[in-house]
N, C-alpha and C. Protein backbone atom coordinates (compact mmCIF):
# COMPACT_ATOMS: atom_id res chain seq x y z
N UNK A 1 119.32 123.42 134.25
CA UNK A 1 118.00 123.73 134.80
C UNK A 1 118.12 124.05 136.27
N UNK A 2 117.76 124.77 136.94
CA UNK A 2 117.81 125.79 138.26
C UNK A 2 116.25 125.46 138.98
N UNK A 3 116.55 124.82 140.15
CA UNK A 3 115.38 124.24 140.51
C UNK A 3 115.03 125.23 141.92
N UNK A 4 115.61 126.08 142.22
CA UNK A 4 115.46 127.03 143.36
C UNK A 4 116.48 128.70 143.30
N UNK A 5 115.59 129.76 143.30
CA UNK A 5 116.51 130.63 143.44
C UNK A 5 115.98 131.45 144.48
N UNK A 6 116.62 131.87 145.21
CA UNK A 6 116.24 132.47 146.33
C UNK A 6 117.69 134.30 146.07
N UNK A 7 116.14 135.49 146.16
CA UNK A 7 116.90 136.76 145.97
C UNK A 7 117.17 136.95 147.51
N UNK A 8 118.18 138.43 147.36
CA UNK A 8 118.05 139.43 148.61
C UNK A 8 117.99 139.27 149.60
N UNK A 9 119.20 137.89 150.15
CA UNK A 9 119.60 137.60 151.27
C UNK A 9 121.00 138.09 151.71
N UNK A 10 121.97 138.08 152.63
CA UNK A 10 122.65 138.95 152.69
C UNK A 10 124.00 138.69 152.04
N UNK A 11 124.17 137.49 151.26
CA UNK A 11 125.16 137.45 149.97
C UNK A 11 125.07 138.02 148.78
N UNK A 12 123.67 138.43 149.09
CA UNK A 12 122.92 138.51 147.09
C UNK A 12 122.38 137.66 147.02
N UNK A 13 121.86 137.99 145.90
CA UNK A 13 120.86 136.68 144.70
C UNK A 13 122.04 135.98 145.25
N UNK A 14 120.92 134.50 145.01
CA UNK A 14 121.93 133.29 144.39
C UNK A 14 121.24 132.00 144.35
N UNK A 15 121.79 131.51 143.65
CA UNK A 15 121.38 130.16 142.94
C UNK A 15 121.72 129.23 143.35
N UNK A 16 120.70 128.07 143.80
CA UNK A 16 121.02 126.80 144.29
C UNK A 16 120.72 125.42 143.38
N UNK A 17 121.58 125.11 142.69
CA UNK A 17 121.00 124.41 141.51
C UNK A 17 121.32 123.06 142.07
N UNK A 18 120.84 122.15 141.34
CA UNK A 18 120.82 120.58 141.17
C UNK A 18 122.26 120.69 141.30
N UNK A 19 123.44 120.66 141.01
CA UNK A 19 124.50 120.18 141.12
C UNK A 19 124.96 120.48 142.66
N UNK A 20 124.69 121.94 142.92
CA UNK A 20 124.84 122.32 144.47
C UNK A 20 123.73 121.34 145.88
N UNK A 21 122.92 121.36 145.04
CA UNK A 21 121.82 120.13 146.39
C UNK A 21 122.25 118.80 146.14
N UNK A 22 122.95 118.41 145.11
CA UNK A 22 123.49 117.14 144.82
C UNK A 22 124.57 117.07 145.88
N UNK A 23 125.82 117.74 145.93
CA UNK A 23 126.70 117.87 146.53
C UNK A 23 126.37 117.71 147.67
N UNK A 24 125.93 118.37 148.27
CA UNK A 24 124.95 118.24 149.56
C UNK A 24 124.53 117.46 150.41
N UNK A 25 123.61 116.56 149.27
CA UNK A 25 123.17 115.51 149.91
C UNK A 25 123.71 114.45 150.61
N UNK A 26 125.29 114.25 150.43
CA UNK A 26 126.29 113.57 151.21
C UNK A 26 126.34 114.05 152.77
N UNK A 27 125.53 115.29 152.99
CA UNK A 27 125.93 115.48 154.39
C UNK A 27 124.27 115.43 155.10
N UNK A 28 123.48 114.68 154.53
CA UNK A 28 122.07 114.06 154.64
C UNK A 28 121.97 112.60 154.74
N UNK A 29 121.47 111.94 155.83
CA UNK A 29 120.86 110.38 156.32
C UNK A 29 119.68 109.88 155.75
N UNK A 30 119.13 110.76 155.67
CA UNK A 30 117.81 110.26 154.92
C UNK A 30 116.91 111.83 154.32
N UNK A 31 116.44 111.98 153.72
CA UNK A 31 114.98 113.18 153.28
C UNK A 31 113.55 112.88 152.99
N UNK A 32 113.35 114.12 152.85
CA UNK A 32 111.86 113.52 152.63
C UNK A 32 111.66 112.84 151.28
N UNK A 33 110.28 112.77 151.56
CA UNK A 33 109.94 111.99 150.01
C UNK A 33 109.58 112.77 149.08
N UNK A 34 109.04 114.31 149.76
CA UNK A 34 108.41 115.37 148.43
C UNK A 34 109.72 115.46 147.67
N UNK A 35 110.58 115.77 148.75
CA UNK A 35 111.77 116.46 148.19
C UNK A 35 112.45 115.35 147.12
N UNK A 36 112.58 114.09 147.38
CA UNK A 36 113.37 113.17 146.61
C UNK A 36 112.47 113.07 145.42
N UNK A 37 111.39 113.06 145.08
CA UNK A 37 110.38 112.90 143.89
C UNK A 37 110.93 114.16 143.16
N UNK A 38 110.60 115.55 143.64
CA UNK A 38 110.96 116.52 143.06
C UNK A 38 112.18 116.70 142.59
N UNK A 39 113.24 115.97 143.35
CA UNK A 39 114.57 116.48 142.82
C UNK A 39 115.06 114.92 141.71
N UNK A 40 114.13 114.30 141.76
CA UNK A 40 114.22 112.96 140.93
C UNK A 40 113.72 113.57 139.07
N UNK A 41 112.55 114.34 139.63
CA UNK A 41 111.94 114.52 138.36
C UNK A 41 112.02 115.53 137.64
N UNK A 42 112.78 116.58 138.16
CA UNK A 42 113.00 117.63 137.41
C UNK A 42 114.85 117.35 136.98
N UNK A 43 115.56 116.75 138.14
CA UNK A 43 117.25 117.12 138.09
C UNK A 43 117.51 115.67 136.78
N UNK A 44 118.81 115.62 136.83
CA UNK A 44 119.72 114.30 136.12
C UNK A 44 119.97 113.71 136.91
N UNK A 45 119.36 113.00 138.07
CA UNK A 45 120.41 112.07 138.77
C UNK A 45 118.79 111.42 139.30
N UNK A 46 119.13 110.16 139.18
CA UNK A 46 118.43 109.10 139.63
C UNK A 46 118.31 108.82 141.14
N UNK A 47 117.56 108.19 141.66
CA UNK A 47 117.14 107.64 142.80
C UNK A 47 118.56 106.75 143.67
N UNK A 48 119.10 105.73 142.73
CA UNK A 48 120.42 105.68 143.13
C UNK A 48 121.23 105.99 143.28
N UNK A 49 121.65 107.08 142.39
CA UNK A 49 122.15 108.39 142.55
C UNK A 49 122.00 109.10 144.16
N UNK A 50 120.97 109.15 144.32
CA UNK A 50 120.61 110.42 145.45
C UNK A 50 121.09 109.27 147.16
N UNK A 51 120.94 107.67 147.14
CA UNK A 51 120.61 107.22 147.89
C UNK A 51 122.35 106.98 147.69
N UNK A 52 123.17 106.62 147.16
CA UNK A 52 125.02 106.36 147.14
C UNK A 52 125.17 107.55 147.46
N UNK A 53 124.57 109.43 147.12
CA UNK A 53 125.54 110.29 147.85
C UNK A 53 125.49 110.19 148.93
N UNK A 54 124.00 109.85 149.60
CA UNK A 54 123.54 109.66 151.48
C UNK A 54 124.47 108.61 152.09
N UNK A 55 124.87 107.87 151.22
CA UNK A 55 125.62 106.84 152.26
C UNK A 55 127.03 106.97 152.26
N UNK A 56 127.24 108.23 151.54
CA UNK A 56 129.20 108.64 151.54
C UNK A 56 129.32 109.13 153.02
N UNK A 57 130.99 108.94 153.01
CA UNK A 57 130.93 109.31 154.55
C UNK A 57 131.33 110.93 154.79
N UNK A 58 131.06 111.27 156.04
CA UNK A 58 131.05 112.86 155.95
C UNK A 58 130.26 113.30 157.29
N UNK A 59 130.26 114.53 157.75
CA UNK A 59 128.98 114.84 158.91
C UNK A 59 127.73 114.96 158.25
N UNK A 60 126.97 115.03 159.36
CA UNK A 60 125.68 114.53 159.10
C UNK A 60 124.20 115.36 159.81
N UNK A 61 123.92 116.18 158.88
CA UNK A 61 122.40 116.66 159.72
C UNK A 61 121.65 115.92 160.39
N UNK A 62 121.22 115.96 161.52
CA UNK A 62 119.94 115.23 162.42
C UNK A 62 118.71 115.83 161.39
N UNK A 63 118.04 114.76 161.07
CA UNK A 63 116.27 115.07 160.58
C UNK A 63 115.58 116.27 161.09
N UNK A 64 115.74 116.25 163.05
CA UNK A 64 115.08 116.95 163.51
C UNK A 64 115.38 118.66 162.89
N UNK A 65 116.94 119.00 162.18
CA UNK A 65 117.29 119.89 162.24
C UNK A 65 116.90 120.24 160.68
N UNK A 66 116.98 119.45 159.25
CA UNK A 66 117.02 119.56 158.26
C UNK A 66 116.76 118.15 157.50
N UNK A 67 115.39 117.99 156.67
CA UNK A 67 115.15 116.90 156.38
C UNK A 67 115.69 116.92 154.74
N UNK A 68 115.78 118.49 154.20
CA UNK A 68 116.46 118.38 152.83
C UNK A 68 117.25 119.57 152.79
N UNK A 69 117.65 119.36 151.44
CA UNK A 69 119.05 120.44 150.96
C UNK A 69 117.86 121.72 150.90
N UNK A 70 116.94 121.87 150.57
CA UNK A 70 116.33 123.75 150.55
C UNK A 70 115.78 124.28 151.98
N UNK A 71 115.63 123.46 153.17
CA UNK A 71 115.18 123.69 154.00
C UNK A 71 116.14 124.90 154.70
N UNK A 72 117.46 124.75 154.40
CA UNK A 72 118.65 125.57 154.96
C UNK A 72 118.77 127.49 153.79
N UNK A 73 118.13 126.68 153.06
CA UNK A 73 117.61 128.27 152.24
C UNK A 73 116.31 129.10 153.17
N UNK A 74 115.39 128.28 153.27
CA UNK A 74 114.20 129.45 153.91
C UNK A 74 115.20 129.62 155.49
N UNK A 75 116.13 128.71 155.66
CA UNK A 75 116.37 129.34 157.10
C UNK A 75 117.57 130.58 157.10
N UNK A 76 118.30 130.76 155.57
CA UNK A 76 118.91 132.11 155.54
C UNK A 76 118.06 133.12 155.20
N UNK A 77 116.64 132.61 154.35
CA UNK A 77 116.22 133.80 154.61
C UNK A 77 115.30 134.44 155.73
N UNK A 78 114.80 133.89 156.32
CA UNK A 78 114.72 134.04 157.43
C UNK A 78 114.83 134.80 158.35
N UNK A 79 116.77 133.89 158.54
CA UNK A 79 117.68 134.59 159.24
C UNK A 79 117.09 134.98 160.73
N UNK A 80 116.67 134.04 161.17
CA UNK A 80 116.88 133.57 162.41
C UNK A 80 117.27 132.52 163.36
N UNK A 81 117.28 132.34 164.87
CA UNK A 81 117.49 131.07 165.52
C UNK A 81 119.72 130.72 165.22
N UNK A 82 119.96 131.74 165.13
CA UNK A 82 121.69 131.46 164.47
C UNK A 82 122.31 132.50 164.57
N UNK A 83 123.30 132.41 165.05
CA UNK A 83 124.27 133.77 164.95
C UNK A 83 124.92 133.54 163.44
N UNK A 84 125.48 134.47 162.93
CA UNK A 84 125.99 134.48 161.81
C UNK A 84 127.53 135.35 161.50
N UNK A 85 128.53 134.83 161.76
CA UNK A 85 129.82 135.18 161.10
C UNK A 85 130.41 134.35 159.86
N UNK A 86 131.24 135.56 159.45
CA UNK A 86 131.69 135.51 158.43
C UNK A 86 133.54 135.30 157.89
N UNK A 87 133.69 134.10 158.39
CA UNK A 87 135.35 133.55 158.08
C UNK A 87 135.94 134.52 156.60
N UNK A 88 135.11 134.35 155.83
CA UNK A 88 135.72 135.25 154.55
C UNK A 88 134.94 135.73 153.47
N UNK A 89 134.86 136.89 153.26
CA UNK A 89 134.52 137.67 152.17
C UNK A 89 135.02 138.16 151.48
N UNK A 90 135.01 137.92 149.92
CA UNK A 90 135.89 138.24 148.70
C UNK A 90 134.99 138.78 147.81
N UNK A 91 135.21 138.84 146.90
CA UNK A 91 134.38 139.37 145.16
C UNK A 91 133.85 138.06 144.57
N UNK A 92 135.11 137.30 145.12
CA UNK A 92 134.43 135.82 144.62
C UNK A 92 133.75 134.58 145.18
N UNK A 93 133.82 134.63 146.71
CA UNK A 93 134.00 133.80 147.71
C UNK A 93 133.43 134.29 148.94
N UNK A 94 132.43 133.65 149.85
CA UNK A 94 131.75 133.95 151.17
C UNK A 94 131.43 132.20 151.37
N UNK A 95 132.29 132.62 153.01
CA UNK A 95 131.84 131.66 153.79
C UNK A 95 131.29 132.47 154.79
N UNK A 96 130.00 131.73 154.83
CA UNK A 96 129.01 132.06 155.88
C UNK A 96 129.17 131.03 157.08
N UNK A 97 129.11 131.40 159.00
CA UNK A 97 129.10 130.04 159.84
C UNK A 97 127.73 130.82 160.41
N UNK A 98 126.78 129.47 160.60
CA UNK A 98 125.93 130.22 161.26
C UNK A 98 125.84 129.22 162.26
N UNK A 99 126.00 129.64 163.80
CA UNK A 99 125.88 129.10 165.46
C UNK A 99 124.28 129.03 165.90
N UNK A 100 124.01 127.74 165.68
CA UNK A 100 122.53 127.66 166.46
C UNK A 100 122.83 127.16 168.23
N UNK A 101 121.27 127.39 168.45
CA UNK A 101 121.30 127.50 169.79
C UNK A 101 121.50 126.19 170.59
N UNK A 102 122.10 125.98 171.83
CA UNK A 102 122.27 124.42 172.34
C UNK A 102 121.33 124.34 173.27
N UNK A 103 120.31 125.09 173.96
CA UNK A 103 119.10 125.20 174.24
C UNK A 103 117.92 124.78 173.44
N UNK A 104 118.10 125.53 172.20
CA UNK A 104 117.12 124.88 171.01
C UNK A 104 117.52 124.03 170.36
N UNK A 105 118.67 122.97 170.65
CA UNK A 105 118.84 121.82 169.77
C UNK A 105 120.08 121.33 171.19
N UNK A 106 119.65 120.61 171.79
CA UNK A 106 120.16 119.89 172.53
C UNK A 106 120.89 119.00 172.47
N UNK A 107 120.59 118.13 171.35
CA UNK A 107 121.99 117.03 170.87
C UNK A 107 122.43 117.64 169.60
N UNK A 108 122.28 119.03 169.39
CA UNK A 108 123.05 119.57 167.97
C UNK A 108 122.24 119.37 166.88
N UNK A 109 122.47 120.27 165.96
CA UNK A 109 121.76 120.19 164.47
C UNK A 109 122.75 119.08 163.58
N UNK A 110 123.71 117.89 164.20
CA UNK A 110 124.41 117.71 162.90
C UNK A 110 125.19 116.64 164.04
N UNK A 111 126.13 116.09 163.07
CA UNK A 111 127.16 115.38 163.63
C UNK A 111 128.39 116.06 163.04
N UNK A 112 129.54 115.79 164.01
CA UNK A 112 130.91 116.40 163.20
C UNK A 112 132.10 115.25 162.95
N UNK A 113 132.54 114.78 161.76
CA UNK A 113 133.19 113.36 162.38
C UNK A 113 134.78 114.06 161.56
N UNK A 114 134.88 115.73 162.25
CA UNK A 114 136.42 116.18 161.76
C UNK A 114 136.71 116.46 163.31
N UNK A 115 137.75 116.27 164.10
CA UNK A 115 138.15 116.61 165.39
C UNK A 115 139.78 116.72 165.46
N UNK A 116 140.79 117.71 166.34
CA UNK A 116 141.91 117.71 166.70
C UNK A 116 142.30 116.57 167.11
N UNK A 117 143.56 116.34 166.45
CA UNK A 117 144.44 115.23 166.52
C UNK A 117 144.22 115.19 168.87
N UNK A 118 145.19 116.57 168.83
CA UNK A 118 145.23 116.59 170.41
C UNK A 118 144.21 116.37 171.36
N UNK A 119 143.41 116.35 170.80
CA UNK A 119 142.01 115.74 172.23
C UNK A 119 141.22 114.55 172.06
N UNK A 120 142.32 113.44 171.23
CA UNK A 120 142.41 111.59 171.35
C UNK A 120 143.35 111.51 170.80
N UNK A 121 143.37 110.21 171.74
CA UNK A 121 144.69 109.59 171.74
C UNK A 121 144.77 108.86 170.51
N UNK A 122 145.93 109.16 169.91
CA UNK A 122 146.71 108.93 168.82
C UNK A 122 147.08 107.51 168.74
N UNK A 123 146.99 106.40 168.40
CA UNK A 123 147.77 105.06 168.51
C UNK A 123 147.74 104.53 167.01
N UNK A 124 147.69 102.92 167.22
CA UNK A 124 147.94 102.09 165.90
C UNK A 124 146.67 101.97 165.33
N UNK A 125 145.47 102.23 166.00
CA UNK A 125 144.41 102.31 165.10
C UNK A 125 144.32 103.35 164.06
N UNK A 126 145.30 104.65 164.26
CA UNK A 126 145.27 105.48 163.46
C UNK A 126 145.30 104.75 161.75
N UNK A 127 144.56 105.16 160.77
CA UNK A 127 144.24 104.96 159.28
C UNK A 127 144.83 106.19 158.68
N UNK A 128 145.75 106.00 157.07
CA UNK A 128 145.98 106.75 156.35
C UNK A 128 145.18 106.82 154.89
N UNK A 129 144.96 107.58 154.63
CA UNK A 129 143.98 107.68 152.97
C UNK A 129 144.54 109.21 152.19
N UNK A 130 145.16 108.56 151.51
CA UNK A 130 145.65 110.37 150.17
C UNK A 130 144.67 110.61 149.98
N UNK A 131 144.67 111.77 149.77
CA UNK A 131 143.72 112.64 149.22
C UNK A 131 144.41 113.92 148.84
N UNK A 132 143.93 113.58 147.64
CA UNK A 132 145.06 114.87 146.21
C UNK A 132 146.12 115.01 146.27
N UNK A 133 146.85 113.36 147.02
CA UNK A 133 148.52 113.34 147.45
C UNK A 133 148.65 113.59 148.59
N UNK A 134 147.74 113.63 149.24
CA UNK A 134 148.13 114.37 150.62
C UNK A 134 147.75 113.25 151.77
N UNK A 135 148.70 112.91 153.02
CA UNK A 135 148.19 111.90 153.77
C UNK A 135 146.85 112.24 154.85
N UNK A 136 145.51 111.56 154.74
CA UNK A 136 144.45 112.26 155.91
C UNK A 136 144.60 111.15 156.59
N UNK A 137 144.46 111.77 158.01
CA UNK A 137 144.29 110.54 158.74
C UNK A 137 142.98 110.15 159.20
N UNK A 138 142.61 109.12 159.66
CA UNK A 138 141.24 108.54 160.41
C UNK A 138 141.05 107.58 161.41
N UNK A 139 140.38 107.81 162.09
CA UNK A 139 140.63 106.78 163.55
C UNK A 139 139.15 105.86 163.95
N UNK A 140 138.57 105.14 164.41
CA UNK A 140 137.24 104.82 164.86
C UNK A 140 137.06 105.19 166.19
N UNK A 141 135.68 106.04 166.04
CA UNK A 141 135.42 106.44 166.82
C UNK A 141 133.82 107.14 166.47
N UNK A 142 133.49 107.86 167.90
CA UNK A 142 131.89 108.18 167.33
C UNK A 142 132.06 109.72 166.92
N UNK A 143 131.13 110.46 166.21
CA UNK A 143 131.58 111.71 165.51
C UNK A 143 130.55 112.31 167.07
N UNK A 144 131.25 113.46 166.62
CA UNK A 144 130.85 114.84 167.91
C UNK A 144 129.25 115.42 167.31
N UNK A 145 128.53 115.89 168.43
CA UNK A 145 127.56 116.54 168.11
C UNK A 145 128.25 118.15 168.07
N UNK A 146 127.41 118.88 167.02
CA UNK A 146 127.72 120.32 166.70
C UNK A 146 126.73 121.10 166.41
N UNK A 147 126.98 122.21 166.64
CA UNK A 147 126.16 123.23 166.68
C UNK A 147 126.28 124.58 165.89
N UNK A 148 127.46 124.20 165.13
CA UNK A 148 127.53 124.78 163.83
C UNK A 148 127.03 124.31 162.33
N UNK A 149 127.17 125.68 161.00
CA UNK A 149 126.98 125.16 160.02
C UNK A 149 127.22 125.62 158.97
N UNK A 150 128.51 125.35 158.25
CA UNK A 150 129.41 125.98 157.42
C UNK A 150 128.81 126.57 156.32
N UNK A 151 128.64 127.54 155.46
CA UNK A 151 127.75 127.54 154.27
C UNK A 151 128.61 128.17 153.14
N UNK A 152 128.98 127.81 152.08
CA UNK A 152 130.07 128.60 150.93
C UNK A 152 129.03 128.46 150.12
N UNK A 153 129.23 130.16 149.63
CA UNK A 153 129.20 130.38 148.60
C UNK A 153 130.07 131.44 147.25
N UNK A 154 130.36 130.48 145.79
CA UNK A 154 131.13 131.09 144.87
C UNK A 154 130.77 131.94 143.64
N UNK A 155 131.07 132.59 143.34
CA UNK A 155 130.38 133.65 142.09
C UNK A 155 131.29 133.32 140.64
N UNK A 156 130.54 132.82 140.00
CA UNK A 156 131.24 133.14 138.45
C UNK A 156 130.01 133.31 137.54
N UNK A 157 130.46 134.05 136.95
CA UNK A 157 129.84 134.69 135.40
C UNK A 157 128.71 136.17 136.04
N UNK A 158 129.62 136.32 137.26
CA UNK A 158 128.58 137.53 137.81
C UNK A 158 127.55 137.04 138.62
N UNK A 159 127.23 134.96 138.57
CA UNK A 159 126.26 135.13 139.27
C UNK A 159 126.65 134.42 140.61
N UNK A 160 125.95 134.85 141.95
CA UNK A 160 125.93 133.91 143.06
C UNK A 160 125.64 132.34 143.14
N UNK A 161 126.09 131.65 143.59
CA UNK A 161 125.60 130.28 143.88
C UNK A 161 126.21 129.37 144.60
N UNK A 162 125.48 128.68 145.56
CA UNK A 162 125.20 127.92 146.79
C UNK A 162 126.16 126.96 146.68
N UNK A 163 127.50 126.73 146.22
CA UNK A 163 127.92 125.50 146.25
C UNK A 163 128.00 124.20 147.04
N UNK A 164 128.03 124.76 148.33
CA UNK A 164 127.70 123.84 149.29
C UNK A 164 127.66 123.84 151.13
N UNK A 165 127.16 123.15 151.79
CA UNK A 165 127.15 123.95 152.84
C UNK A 165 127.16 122.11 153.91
N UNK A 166 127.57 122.46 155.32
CA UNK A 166 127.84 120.92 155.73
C UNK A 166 127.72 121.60 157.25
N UNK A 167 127.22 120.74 158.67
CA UNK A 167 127.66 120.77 159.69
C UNK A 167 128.79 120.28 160.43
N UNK A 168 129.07 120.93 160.92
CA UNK A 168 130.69 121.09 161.81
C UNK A 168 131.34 122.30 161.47
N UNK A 169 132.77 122.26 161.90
CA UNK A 169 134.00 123.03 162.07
C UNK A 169 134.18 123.36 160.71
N UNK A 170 134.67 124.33 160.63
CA UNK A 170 135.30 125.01 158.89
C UNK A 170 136.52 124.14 158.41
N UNK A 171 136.51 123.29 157.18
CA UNK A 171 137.91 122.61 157.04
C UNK A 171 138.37 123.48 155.27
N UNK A 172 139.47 123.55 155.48
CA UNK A 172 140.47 124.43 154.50
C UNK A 172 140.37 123.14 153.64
N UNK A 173 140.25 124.00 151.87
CA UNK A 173 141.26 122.41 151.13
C UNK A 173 141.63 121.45 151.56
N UNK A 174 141.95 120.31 150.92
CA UNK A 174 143.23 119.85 150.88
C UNK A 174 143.84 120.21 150.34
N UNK A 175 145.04 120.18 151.06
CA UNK A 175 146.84 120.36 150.25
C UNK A 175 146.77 119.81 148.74
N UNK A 176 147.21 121.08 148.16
CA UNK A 176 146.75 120.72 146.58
C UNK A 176 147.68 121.20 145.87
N UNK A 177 149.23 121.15 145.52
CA UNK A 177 150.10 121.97 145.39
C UNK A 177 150.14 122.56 143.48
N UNK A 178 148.86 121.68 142.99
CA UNK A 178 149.00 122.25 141.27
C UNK A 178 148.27 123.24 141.40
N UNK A 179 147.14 123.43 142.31
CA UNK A 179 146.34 124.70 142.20
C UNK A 179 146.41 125.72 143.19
N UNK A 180 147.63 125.02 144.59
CA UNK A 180 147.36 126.49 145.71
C UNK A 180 148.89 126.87 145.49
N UNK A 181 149.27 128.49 145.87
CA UNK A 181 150.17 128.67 146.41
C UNK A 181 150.85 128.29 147.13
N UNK A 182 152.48 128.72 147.54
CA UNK A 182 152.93 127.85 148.18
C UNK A 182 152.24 128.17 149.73
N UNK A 183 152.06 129.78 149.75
CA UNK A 183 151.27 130.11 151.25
C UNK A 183 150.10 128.98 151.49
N UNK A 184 149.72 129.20 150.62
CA UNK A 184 147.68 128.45 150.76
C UNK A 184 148.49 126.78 151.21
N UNK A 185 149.30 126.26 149.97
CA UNK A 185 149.42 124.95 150.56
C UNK A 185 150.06 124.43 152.31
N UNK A 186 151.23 125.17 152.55
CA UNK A 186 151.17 125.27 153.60
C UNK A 186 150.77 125.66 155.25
N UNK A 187 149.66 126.43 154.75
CA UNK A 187 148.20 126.45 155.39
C UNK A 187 147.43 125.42 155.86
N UNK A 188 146.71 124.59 154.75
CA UNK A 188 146.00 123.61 154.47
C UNK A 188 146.93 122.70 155.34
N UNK A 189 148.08 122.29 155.04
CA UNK A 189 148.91 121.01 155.29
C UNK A 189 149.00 121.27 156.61
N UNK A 190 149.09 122.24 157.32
CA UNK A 190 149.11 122.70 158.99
C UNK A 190 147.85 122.22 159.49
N UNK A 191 146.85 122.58 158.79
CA UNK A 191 145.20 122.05 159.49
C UNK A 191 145.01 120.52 159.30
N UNK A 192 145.36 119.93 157.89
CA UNK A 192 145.13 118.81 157.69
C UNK A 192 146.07 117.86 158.79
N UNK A 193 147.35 118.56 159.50
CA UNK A 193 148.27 118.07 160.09
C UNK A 193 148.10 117.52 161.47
N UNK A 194 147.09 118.86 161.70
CA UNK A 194 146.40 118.42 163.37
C UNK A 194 145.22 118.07 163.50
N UNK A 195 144.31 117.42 162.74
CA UNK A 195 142.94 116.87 162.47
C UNK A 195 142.84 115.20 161.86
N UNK A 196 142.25 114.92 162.58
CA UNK A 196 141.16 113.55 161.98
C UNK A 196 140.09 113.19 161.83
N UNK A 197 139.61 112.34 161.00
CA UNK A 197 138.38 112.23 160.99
C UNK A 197 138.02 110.71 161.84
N UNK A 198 136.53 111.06 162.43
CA UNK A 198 136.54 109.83 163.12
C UNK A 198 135.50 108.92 162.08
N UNK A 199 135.67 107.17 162.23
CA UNK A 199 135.03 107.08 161.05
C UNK A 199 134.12 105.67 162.31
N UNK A 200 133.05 104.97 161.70
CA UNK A 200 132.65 104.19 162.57
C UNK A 200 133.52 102.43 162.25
């Protein structure tokens, strides 16, 4: 069941379904209440459901900027208040970044808690966690305000759809060596190599 479709924006049609605003909602602190009723009573996922993805860890929209997952739809179509480039365009694949203003959002639309290894200091607080085999690291610390906002979207069966979209910096895979090339994996393992996440 497809609880939002939004045409004739500059990806194409495309579809933002319950599984894509689900995903989502991990990079949300709190929403509204229309929105949580509505996406309670039409989607599959319960109230506990919606309130365990909010408390996964990850960056994080400010309220002031986005109180739910469709609010970031009327603002592509829109399509204003943001610059808009495009990291990659395929047949199958668009990542959209869109740069809001630091005049019109002064402490940032978001938090970012992914940052270069090289601009903190590295010590024994450093934390390791696999992920898909792969070592990430993590440190404590407070996440960065940002003023970006990543947006992917993937096409199968011909149609567009919203898979997911987060504030901060663009992060590649993880190093995944059953499904990437050996190029792609050693890509990924270069970015994942000089990055951490800061956690509280």
């Amino acid at each position: 069941m497809e609880l939002f479709i939004v045409p004739d924006i500059t990806p194409g049609s495309f579809i933002f379904d319950f599984e894509g605003q689900y995903h989502v909602l991990k990079h949300f602190s709190a929403i509204d209440e229309d929105y949580l009723k509505l996406f309670i009573d039409r989607g599959p996922y319960s109230k506990r459901d919606v309130m365990n993805r909010m408390q996964k860890f990850g960056s994080k929209f400010h309220l002031n900027f986005l109180t739910n997952p469709l609010e970031l739809v009327q603002l592509l179509e829109n399509q204003k208040n943001f610059v808009l480039n495009y990291p990659l365009k395929t047949k199958q694949r668009i990542e959209m970044q869109l740069v809001f203003d630091m005049a019109r959002y002064p402490e940032g639309i978001g938090n970012d808690t992914l940052v270069r290894k090289k601009d903190f200091s590295v010590d024994a607080e450093l934390k390791v966690r696999m992920r898909k085999g792969f070592p990430v690291h993590y440190k404590k610390g407070e996440p960065l305000p940002t003023w970006e906002c990543q947006v992917i979207f993937t096409r199968t069966d011909g149609v567009w759809r919203l898979t997911t979209y987060f504030p901060g910096k663009y992060a590649p895979p993880f190093p995944d060596r059953s499904i990437q090339s050996k190029e792609d994996f050693e890509k990924c393992a270069d970015f994942w190599n000089k990055h951490i996440f800061l956690t509280k």
